[in-house]
C-alpha atoms as a PDB file:
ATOM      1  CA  UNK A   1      77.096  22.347  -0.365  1.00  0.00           C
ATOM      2  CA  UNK A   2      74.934  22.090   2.620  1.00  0.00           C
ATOM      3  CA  UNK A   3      71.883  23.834   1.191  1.00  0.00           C
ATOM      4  CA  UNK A   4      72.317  21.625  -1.964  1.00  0.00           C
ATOM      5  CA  UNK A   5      72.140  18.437  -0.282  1.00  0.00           C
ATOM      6  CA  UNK A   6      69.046  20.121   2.251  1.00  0.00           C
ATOM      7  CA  UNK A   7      67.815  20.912  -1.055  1.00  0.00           C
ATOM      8  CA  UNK A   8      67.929  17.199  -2.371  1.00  0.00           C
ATOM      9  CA  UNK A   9      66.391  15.908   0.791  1.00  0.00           C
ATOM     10  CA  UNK A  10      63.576  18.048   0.760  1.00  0.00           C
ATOM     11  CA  UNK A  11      63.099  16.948  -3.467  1.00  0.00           C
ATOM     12  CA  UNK A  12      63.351  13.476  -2.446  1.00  0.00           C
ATOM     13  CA  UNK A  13      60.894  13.635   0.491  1.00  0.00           C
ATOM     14  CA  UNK A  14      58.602  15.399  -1.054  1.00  0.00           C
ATOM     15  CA  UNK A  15      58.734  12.693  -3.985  1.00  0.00           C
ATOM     16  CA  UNK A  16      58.295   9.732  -2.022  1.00  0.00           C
ATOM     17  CA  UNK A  17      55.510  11.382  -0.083  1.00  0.00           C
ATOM     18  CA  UNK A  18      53.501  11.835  -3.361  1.00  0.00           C
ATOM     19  CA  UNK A  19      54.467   8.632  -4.496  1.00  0.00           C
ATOM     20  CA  UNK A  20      52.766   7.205  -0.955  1.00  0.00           C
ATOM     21  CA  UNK A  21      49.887   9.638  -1.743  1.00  0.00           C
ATOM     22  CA  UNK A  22      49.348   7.982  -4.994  1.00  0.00           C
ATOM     23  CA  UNK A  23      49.502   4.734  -4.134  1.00  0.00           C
ATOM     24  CA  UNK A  24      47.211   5.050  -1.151  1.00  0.00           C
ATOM     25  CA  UNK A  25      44.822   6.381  -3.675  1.00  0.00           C
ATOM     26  CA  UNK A  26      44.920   3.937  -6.129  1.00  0.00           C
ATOM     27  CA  UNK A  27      44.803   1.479  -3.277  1.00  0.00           C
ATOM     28  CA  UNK A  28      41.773   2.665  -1.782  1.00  0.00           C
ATOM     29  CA  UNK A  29      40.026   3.079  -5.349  1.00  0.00           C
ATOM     30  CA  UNK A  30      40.340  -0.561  -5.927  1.00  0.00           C
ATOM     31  CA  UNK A  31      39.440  -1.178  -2.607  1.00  0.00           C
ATOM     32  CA  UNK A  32      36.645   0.730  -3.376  1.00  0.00           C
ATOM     33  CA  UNK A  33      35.921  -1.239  -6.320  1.00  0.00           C
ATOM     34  CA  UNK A  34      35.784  -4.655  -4.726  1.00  0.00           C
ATOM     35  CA  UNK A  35      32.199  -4.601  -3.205  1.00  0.00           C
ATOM     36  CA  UNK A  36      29.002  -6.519  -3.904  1.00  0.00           C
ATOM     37  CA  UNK A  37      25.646  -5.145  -3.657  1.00  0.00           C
ATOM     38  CA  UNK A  38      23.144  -7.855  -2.695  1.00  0.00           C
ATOM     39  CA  UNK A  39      19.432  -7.087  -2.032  1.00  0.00           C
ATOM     40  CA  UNK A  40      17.092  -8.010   1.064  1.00  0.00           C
ATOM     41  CA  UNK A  41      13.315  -8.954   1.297  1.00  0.00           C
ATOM     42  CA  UNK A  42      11.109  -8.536   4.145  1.00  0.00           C
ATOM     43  CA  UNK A  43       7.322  -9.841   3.787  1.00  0.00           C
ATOM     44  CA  UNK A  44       3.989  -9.945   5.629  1.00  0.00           C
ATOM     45  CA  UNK A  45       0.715 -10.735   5.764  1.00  0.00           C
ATOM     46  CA  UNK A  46      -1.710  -8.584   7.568  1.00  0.00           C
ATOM     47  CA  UNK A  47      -5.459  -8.168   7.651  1.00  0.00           C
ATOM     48  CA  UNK A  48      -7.077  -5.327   6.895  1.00  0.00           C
ATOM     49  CA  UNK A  49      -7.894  -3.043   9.727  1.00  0.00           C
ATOM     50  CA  UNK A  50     -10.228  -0.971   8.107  1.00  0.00           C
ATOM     51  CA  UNK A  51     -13.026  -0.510   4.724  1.00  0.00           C
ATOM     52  CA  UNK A  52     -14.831   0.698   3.211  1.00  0.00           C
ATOM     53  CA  UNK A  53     -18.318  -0.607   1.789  1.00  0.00           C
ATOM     54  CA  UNK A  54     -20.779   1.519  -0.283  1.00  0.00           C
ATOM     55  CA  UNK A  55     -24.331  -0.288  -1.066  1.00  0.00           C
ATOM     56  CA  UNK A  56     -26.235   1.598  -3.922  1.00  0.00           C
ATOM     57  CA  UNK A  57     -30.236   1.946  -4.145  1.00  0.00           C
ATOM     58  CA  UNK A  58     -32.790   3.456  -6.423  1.00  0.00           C
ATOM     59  CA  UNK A  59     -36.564   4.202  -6.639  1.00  0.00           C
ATOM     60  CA  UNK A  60     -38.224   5.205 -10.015  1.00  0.00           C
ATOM     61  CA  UNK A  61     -41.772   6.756 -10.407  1.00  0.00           C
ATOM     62  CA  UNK A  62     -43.234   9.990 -11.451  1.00  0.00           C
ATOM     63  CA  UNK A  63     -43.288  12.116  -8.422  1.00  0.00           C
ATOM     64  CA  UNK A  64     -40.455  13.583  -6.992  1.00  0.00           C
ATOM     65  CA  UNK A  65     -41.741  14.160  -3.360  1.00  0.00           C
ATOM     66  CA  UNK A  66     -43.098  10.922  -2.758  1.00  0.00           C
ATOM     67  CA  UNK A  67     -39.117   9.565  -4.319  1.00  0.00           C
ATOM     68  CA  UNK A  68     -37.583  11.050  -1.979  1.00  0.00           C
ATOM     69  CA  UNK A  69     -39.545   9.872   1.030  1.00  0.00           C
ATOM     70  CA  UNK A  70     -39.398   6.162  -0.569  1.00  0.00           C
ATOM     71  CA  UNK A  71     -35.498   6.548  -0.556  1.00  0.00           C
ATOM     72  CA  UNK A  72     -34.745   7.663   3.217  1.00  0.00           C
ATOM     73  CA  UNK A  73     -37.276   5.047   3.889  1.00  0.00           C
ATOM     74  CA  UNK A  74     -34.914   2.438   2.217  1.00  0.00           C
ATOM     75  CA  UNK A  75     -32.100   4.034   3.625  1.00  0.00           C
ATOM     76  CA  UNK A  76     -33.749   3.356   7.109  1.00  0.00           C
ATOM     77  CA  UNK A  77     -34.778   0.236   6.447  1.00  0.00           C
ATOM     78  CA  UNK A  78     -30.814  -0.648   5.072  1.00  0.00           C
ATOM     79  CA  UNK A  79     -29.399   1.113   8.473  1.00  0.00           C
ATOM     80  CA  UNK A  80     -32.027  -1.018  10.683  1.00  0.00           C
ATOM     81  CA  UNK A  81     -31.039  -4.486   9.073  1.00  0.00           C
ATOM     82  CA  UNK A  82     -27.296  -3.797   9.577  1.00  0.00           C
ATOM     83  CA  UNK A  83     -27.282  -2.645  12.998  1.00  0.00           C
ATOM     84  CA  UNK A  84     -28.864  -6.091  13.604  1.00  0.00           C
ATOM     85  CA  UNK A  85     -26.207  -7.224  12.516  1.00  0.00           C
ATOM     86  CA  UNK A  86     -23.469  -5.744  14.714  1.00  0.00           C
ATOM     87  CA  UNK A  87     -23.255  -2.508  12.875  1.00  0.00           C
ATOM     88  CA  UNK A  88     -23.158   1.481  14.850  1.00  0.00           C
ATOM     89  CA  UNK A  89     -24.863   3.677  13.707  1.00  0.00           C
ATOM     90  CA  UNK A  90     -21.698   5.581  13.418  1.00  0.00           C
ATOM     91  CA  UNK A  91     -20.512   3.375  10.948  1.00  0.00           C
ATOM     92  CA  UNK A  92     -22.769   4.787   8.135  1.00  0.00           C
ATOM     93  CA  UNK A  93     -22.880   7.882   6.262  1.00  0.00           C
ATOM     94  CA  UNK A  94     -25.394   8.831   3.338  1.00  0.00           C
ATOM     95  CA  UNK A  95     -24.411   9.443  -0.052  1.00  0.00           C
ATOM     96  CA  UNK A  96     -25.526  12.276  -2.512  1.00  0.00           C
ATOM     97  CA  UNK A  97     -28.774  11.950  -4.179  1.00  0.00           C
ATOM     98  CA  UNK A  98     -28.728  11.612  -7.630  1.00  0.00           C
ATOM     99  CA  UNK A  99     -31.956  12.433 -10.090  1.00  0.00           C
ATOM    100  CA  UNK A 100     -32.171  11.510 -13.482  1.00  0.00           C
ATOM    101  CA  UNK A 101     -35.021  12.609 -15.696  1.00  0.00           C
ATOM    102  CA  UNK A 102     -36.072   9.705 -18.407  1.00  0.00           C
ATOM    103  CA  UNK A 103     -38.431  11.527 -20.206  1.00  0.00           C
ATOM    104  CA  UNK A 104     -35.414  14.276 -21.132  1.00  0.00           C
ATOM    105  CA  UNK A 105     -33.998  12.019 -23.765  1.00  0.00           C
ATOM    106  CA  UNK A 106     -36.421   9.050 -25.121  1.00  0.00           C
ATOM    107  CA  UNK A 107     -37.255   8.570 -28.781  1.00  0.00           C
ATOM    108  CA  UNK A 108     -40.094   6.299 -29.568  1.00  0.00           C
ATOM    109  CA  UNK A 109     -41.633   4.892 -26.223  1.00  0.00           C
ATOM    110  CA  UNK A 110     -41.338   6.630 -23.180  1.00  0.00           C
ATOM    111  CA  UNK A 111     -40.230   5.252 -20.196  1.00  0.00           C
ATOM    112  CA  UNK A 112     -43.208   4.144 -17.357  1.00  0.00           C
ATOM    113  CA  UNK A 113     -41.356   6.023 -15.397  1.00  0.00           C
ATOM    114  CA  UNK A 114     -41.048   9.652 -15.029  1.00  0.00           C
ATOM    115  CA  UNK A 115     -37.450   9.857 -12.483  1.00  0.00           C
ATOM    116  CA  UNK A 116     -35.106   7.354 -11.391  1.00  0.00           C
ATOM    117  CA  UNK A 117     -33.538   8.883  -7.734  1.00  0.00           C
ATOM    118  CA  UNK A 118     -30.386   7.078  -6.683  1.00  0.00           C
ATOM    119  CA  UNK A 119     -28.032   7.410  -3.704  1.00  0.00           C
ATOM    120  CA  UNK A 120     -26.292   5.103  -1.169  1.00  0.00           C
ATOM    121  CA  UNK A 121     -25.212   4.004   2.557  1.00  0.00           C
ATOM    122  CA  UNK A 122     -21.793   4.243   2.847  1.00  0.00           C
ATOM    123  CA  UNK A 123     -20.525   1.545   5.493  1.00  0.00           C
ATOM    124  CA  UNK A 124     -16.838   2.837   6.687  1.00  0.00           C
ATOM    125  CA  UNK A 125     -15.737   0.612   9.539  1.00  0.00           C
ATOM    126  CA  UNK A 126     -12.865  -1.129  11.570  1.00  0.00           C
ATOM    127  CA  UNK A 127     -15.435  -3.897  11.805  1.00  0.00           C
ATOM    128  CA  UNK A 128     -13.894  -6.247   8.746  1.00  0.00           C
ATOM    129  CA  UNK A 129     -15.198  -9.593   9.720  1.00  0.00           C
ATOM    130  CA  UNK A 130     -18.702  -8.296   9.695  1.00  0.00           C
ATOM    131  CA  UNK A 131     -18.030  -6.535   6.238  1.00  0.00           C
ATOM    132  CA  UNK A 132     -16.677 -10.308   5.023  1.00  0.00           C
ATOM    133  CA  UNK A 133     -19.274 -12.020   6.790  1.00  0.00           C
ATOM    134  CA  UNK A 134     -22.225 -10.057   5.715  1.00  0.00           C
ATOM    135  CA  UNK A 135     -21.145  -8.915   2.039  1.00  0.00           C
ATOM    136  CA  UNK A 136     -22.939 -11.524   0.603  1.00  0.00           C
ATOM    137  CA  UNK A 137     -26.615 -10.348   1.959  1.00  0.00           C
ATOM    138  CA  UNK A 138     -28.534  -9.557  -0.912  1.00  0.00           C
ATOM    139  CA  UNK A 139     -30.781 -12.377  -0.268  1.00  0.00           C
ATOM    140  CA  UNK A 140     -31.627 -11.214   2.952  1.00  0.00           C
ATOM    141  CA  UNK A 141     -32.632  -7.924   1.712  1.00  0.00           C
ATOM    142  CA  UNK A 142     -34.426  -9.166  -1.000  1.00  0.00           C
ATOM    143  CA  UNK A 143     -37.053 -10.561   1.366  1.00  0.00           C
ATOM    144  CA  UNK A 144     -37.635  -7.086   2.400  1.00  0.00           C
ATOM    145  CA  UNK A 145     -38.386  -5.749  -0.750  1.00  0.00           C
ATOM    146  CA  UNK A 146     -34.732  -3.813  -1.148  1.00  0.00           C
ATOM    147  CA  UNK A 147     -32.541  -4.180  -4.278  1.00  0.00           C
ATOM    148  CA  UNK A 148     -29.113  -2.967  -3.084  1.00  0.00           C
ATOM    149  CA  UNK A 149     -26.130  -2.878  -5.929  1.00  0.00           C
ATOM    150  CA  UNK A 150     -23.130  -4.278  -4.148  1.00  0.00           C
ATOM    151  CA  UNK A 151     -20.005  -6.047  -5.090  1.00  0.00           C
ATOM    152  CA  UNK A 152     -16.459  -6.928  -4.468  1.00  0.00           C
ATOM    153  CA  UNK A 153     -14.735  -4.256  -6.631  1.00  0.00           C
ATOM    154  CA  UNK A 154     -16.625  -1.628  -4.598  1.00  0.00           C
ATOM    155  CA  UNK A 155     -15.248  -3.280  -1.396  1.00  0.00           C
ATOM    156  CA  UNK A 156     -12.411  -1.058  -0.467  1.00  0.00           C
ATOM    157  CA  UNK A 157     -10.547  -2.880   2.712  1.00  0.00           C
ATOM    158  CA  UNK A 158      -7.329  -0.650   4.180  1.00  0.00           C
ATOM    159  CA  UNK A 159      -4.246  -1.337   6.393  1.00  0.00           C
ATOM    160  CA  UNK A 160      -3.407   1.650   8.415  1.00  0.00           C
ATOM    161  CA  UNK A 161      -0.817  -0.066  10.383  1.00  0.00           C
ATOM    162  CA  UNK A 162       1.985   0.195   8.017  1.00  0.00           C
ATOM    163  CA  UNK A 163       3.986   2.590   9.864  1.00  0.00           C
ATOM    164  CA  UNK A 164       4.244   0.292  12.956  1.00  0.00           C
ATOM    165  CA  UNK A 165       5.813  -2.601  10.645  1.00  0.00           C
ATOM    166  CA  UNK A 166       8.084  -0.298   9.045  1.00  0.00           C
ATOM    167  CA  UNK A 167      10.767  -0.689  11.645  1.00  0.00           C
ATOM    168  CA  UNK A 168      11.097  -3.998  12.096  1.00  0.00           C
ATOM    169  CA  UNK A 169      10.486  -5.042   7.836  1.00  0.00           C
ATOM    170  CA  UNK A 170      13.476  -2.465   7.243  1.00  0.00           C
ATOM    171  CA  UNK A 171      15.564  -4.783  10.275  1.00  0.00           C
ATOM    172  CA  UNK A 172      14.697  -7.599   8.695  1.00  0.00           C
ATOM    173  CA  UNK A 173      15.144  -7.028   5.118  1.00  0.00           C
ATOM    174  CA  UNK A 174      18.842  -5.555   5.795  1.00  0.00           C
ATOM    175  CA  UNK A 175      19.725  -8.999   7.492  1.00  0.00           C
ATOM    176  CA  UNK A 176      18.286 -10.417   4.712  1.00  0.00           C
ATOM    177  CA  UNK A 177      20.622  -8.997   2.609  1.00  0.00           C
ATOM    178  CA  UNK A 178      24.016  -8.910   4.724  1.00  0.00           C
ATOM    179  CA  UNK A 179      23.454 -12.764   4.631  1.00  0.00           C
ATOM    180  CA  UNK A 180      23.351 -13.061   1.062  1.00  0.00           C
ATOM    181  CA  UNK A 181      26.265 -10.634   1.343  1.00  0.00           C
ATOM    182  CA  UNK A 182      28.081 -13.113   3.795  1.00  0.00           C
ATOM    183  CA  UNK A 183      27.859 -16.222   1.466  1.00  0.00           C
ATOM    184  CA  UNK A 184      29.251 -14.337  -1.574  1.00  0.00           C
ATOM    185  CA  UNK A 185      32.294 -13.768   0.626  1.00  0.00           C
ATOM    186  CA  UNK A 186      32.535 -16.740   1.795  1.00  0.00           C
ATOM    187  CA  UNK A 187      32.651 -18.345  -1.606  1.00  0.00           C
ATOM    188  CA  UNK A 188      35.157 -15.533  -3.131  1.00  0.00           C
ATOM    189  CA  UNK A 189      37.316 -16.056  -0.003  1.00  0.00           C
ATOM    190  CA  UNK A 190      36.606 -12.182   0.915  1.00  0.00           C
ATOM    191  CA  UNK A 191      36.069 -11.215   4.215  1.00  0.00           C
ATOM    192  CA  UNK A 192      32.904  -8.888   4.115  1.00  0.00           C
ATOM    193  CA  UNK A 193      33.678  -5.281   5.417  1.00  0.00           C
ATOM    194  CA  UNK A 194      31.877  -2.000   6.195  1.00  0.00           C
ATOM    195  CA  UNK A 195      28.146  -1.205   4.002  1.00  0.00           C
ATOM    196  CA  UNK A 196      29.193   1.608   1.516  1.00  0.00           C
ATOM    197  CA  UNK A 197      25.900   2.144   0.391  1.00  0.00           C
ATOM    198  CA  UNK A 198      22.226   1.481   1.141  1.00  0.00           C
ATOM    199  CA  UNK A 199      19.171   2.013  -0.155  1.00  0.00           C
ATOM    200  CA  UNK A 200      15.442   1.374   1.286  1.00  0.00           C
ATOM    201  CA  UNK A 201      13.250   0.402  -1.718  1.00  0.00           C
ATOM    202  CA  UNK A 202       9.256   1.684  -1.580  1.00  0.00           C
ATOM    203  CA  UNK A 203       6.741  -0.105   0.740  1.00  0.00           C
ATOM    204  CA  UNK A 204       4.110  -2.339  -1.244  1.00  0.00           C
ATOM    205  CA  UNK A 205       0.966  -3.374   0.075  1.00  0.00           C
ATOM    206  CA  UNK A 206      -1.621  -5.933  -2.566  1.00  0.00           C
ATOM    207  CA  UNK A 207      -4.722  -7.269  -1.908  1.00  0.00           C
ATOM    208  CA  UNK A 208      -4.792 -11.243  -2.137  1.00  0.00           C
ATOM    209  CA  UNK A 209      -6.482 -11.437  -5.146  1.00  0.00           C
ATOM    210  CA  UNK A 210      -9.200 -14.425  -3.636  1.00  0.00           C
ATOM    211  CA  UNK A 211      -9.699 -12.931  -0.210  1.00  0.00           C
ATOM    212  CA  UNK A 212      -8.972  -8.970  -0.230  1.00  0.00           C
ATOM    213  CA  UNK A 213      -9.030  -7.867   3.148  1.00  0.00           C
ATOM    214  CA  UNK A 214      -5.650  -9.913   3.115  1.00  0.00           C
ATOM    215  CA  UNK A 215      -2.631  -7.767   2.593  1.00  0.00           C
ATOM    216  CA  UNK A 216       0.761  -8.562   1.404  1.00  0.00           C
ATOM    217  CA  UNK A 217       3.126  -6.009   2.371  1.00  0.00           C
ATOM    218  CA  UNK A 218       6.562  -6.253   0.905  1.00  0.00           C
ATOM    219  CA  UNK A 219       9.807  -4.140   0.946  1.00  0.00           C
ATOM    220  CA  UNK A 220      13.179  -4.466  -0.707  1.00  0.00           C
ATOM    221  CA  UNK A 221      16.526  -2.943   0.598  1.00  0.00           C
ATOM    222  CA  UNK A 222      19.409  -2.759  -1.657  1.00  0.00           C
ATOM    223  CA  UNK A 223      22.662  -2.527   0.076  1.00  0.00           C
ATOM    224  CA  UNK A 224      26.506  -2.879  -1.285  1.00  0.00           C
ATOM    225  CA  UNK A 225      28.710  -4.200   1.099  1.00  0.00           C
ATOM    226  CA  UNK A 226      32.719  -3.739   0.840  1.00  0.00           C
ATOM    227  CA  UNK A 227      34.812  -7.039   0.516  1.00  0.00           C
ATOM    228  CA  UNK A 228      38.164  -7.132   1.838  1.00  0.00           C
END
């Protein structure tokens, strides 16, 4: 009789303990369930710390020796007239030289012009306000006689300093979004709990589109919060 009602104990213990077991886990999986995920924005705007400026040249005539001493003489004249202008030499770097043959291909009149040799100084500095201030000095060059191809779209201006705004972006962005979290409770009557998951979206960084050695960087974190 003893063993019988041991017996029944043990049954009925062992049934109320999986009864707790299952409700805890239902429990928790609708805990689980009430959560909000909210999203957080961190901006700024930075100036370019770095670009990169290519200016184009070419000479045409009919013999190739005397081309290619006209072209390092432009280059040299090019490399004088920005160094006046604040530029190191160790800002610049010469291009490839490019020759083109117009007689190879012409039909009915052939060109006055035997060769057309091309190449280019290639500005690559951490000077940006010169770049801005001087990218528009064609005219100046003109009076000297040179004919340099530059514009905008060849402009290429850089921010290397992303990884040092990384930290404090990411800091701000997940504020960002554990207020917005905050308010939802507040107007559900939740209390906001514990983050259950995050997520740190991908860094963007755009050129302004009227003054591009302005950068907008930009980064999104997605978090879901638990409400109690």
């Amino acid at each position: 009789m003893n063993k019988q009602l041991l017996s029944a104990a043990i049954l009925a213990v062992g049934i109320a303990l999986a009864g707790l077991f299952v409700y805890c886990g239902i429990r928790h999986s609708a805990d689980s369930d009430r959560a909000v995920t909210v999203k957080g924005l961190s901006t700024r705007d930075v100036r370019a710390d770095h670009v990169v400026w290519p200016l184009s040249f070419s000479v045409q005539g009919n013999d190739l020796p005397s081309l290619y001493r006209q072209l390092a003489e432009v280059n040299q004249t090019l490399r004088s007239f920005l160094m006046q202008k604040g530029f190191q030499d160790s800002d610049f770097s010469t291009g490839n030289v490019s020759v083109d043959d117009n007689w190879a291909s012409y039909y009915n009149h052939r060109p006055e012009f035997h060769y057309t040799i091309s190449s280019s100084l290639v500005v690559s500095t951490d000077k940006v306000d010169l770049v801005v201030e001087n990218n528009g000095c064609q005219s100046e060059l003109l009076e000297r006689g040179l004919v340099i191809n530059s514009s905008e779209w060849n402009l290429d201006y850089q921010f290397n300093g992303l990884p040092g705004l990384k930290p404090e972006m990411i800091e701000e962005a997940t504020k960002n979004a554990r207020a917005v979290a905050q308010k939802f409770a507040d107007d559900a009557s939740c209390r906001l709990g514990t983050i259950r998951r995050a997520s740190q979206g991908q860094f963007s960084v755009e050129s302004d589109n009227y003054q591009p050695w302005i950068k907008h960087v930009r980064v999104v974190t997605t978090v879901d919060y638990l409400l109690n």
